[in-house]
Protein backbone atom coordinates (compact mmCIF):
# COMPACT_ATOMS: atom_id res chain seq x y z
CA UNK A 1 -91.13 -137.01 58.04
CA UNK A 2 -88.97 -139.48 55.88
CA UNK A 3 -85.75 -137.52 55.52
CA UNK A 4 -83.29 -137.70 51.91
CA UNK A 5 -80.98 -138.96 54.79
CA UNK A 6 -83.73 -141.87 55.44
CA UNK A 7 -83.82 -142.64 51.82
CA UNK A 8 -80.37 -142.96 51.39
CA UNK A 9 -79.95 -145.43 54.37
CA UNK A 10 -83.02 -147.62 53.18
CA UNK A 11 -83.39 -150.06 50.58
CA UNK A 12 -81.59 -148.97 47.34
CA UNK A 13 -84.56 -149.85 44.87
CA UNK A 14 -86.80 -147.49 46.77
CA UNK A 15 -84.73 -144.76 46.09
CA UNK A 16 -84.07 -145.91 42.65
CA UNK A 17 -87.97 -146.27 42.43
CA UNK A 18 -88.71 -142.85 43.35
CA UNK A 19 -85.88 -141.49 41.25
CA UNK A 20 -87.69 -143.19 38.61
CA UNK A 21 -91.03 -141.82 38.45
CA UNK A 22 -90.07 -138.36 39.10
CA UNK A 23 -87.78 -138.67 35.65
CA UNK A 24 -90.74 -140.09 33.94
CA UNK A 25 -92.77 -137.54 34.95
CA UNK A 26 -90.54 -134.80 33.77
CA UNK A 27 -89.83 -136.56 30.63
CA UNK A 28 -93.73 -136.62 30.12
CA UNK A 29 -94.09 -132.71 30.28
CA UNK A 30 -91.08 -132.11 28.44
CA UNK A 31 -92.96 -134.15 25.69
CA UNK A 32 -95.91 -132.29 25.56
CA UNK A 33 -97.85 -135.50 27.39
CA UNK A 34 -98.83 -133.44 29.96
CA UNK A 35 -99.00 -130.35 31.43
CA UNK A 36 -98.03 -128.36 34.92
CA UNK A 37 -99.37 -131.07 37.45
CA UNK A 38 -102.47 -132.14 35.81
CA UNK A 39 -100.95 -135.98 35.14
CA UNK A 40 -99.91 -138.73 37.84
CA UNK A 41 -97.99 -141.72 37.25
CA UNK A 42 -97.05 -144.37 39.27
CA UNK A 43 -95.30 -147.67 39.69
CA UNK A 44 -95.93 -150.93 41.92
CA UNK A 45 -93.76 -151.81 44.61
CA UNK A 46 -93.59 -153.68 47.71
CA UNK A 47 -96.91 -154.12 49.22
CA UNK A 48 -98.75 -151.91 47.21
CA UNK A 49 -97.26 -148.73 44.80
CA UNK A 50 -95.70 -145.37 44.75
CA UNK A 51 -97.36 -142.35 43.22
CA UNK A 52 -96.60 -138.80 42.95
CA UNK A 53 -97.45 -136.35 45.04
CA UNK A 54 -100.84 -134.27 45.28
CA UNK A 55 -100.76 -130.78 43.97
CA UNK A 56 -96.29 -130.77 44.05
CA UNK A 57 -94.81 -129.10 40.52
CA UNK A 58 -92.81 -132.26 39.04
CA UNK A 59 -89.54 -129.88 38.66
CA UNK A 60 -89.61 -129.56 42.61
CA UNK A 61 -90.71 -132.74 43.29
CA UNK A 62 -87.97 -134.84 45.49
CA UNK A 63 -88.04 -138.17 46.20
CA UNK A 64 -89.22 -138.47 49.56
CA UNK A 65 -92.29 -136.59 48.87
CA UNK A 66 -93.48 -139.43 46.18
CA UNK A 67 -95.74 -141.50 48.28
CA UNK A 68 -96.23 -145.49 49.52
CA UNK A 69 -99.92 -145.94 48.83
CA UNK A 70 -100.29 -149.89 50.11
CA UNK A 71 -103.06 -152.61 49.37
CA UNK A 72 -105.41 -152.12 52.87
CA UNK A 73 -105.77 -148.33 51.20
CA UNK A 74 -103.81 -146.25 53.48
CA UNK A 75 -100.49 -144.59 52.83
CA UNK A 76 -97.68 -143.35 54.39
CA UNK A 77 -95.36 -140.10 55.04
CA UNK A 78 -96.46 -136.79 55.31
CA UNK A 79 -97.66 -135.93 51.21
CA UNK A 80 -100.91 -136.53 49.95
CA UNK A 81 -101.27 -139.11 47.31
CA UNK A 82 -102.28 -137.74 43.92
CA UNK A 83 -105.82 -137.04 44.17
CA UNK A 84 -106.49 -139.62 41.22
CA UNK A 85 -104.73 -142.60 43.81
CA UNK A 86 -108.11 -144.20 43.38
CA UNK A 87 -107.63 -145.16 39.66
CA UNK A 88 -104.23 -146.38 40.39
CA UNK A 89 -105.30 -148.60 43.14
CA UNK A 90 -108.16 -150.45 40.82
CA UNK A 91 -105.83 -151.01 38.07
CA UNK A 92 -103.12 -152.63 40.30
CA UNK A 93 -105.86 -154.41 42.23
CA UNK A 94 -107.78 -155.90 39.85
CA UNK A 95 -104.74 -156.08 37.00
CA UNK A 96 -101.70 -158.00 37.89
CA UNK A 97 -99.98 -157.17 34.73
CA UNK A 98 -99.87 -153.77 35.02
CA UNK A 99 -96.54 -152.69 36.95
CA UNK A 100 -96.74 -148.78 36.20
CA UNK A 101 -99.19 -146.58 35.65
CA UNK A 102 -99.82 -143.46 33.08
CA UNK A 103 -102.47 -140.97 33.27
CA UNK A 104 -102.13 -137.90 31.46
CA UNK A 105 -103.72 -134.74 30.06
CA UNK A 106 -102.24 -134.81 26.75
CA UNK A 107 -103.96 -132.46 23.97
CA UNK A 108 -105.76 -134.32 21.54
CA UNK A 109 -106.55 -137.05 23.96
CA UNK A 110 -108.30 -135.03 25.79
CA UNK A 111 -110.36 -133.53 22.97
CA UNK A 112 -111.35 -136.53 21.73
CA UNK A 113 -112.16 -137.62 25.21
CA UNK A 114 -114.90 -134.35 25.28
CA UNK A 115 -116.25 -135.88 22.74
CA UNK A 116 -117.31 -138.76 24.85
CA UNK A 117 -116.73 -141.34 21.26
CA UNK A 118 -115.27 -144.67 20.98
CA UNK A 119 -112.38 -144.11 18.48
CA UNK A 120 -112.38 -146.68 16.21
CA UNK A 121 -109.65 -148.86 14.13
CA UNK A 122 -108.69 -146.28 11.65
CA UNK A 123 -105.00 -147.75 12.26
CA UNK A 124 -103.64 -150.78 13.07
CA UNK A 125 -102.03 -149.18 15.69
CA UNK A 126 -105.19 -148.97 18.02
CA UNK A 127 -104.33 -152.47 18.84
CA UNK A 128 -101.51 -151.05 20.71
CA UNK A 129 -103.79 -150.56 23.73
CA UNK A 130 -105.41 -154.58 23.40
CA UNK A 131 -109.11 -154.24 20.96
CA UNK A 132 -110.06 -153.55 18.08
CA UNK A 133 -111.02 -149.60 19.60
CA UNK A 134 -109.88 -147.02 21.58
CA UNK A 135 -112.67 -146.94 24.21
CA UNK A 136 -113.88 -143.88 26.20
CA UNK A 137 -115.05 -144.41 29.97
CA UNK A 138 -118.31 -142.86 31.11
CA UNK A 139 -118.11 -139.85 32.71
CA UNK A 140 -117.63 -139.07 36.59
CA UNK A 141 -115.87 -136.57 38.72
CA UNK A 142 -112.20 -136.80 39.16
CA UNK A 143 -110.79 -138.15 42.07
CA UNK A 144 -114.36 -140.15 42.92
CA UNK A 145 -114.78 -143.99 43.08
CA UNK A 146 -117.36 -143.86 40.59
CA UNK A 147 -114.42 -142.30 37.79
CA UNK A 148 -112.62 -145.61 38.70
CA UNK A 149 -115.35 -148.16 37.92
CA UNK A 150 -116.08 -146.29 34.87
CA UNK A 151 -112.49 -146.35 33.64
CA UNK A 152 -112.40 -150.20 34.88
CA UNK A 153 -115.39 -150.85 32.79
CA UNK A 154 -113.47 -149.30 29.77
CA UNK A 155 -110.40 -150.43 30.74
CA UNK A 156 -111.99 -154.34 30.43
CA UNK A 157 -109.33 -156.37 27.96
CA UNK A 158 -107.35 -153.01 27.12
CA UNK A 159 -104.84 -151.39 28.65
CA UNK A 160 -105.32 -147.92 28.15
CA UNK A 161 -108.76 -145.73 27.89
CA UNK A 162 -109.96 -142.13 27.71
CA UNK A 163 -111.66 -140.87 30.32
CA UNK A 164 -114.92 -138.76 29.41
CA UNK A 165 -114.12 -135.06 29.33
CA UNK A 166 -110.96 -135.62 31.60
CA UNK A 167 -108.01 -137.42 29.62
CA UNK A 168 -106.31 -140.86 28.95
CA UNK A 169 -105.13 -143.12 31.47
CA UNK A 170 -102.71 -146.29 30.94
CA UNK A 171 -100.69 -149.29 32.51
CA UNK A 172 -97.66 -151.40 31.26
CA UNK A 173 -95.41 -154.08 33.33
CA UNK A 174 -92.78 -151.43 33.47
CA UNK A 175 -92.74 -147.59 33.62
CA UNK A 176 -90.70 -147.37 30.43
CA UNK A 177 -93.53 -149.62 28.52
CA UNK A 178 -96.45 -146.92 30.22
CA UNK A 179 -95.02 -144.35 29.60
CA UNK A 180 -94.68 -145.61 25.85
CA UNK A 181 -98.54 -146.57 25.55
CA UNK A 182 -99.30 -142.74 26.78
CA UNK A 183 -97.27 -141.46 23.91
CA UNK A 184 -98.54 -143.88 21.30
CA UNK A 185 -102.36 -143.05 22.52
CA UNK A 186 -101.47 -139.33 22.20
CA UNK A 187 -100.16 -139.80 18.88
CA UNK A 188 -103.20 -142.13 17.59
CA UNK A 189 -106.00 -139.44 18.59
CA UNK A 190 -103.74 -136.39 17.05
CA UNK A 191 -103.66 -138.60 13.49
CA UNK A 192 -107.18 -139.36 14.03
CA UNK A 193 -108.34 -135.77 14.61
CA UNK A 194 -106.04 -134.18 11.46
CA UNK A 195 -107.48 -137.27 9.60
CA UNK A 196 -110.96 -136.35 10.67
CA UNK A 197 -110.43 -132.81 9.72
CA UNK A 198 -109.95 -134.22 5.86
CA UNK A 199 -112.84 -136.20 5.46
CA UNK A 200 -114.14 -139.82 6.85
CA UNK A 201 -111.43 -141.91 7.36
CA UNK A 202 -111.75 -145.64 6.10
CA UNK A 203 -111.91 -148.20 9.19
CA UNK A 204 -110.61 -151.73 8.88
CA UNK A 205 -112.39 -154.37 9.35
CA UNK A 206 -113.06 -156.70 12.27
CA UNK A 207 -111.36 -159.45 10.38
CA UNK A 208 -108.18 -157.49 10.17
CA UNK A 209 -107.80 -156.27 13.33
CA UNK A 210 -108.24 -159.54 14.89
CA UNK A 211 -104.92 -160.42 12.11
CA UNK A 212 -103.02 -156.98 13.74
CA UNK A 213 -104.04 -157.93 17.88
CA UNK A 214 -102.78 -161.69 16.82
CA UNK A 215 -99.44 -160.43 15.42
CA UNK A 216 -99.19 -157.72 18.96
CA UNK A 217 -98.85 -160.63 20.71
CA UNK A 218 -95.50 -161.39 19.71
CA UNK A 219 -94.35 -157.54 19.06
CA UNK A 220 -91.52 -156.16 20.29
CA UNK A 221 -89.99 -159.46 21.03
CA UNK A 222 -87.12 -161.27 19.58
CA UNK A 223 -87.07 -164.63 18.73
CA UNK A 224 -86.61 -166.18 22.17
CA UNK A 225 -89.14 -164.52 24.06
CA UNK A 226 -91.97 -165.59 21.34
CA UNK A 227 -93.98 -168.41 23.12
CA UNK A 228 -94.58 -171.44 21.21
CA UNK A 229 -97.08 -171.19 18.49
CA UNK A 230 -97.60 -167.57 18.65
CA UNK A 231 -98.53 -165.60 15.53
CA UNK A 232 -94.95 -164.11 15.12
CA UNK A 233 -95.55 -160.53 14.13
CA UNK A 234 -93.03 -159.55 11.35
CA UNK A 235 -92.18 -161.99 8.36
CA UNK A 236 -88.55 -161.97 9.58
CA UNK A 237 -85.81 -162.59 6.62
CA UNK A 238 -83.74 -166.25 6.98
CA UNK A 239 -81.54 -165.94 9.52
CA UNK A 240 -78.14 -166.56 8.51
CA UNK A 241 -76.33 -168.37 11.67
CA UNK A 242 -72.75 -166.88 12.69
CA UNK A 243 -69.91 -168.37 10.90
């Protein structure tokens, strides 16, 4: 059994690691992302990726109990992975951007995901997750390789999907950034279900969502991390140099 005492005497960013997803996870109940221990999240490292726990409450959760799941699909210590490891291991396999991942139970994405739709551009903000649309993956029992093609499938060019009659599921190159993209997706299907609840919204066009991914290309970034002929995405103000 690995030991706090084991933890404390290994490698300091495996601790830190650890440390790290149980805080996210806590921060994404406390949000209202997720609730009791439906979600998992977890985070690549070393030779594969840590991921919480199967069927462990996040407020007892402890560090040595969040588990190494490596690349030849074992794992190691003496906790289950979270029974949704699968999905974790396709996106990392098959994705070498994504550095965390997100997946969640949150409220309206869920409901929308029962509804088995694609949701389209009715914000800009859809872009967030890479397309024009929100897509939904087919549906498939939890846990089952069959869930994890059809959320590949989905997943194809985007970074985050719902899953059919299940919940959303996301990836960023950092824990902070995926557990950003899981609020952001929450907050897109709760607007788009109060908005459907008023009438039909109005859906932009192809043409101007191709204008909103081209600008998310630079977002977020200031002007040094903007590659070289990149659609910058805010008309900045001149910059007055320092005096």
């Amino acid at each position: 059994m690995l030991s706090p005492k084991d933890l404390a005497d290994g490698p300091a960013d495996d601790l830190a690691a650890r440390r790290a997803i149980i805080d996210a996870c806590l921060k994404m109940n406390a949000t209202g992302l997720n609730q009791g221990t439906a979600g998992n999240i977890s985070l690549r490292h070393g030779e594969g990726f840590l991921v919480t726990p199967s069927g462990i409450p996040y407020e007892a959760m402890r560090p040595e109990q969040v588990v190494p799941v490596h690349f030849d699909e074992s794992y190691s210590g003496d906790w289950l992975p979270s029974s949704e490891w699968r999905m974790h291991f396709d996106i990392y396999a098959t994705r070498p951007e994504a550095g965390a991942v997100v997946h969640t139970h949150s409220v309206h994405a869920t409901a929308l995901s029962c509804l088995r739709r694609e949701i389209p551009p009715f914000h800009y903000m859809i872009a967030v997750a890479g397309g024009r649309t929100l897509r939904t993956a087919d549906y498939a029992t939890f846990g089952t390789r069959e869930l994890s093609r059809a959320m590949l499938a989905a997943l194809e060019g985007r970074s985050a999907c719902l899953l059919a009659n299940h919940g959303m599921i996301c990836f960023g190159p950092t824990l902070d950034k995926a557990l950003w993209l899981a609020g952001e997706i929450e907050t897109l299907c709760r607007q788009y279900v109060i908005a459907l609840t008023a009438g039909e919204p109005a859906i932009l066009t192809d043409t101007q969502m191709d204008e909103v991914i081209a600008r998310f290309g630079s977002y977020g970034r200031q002007p040094g991390e903007v590659a070289a002929g990149a659609v910058p995405a805010v008309e900045a103000p001149r910059h007055r140099p320092a005096s």
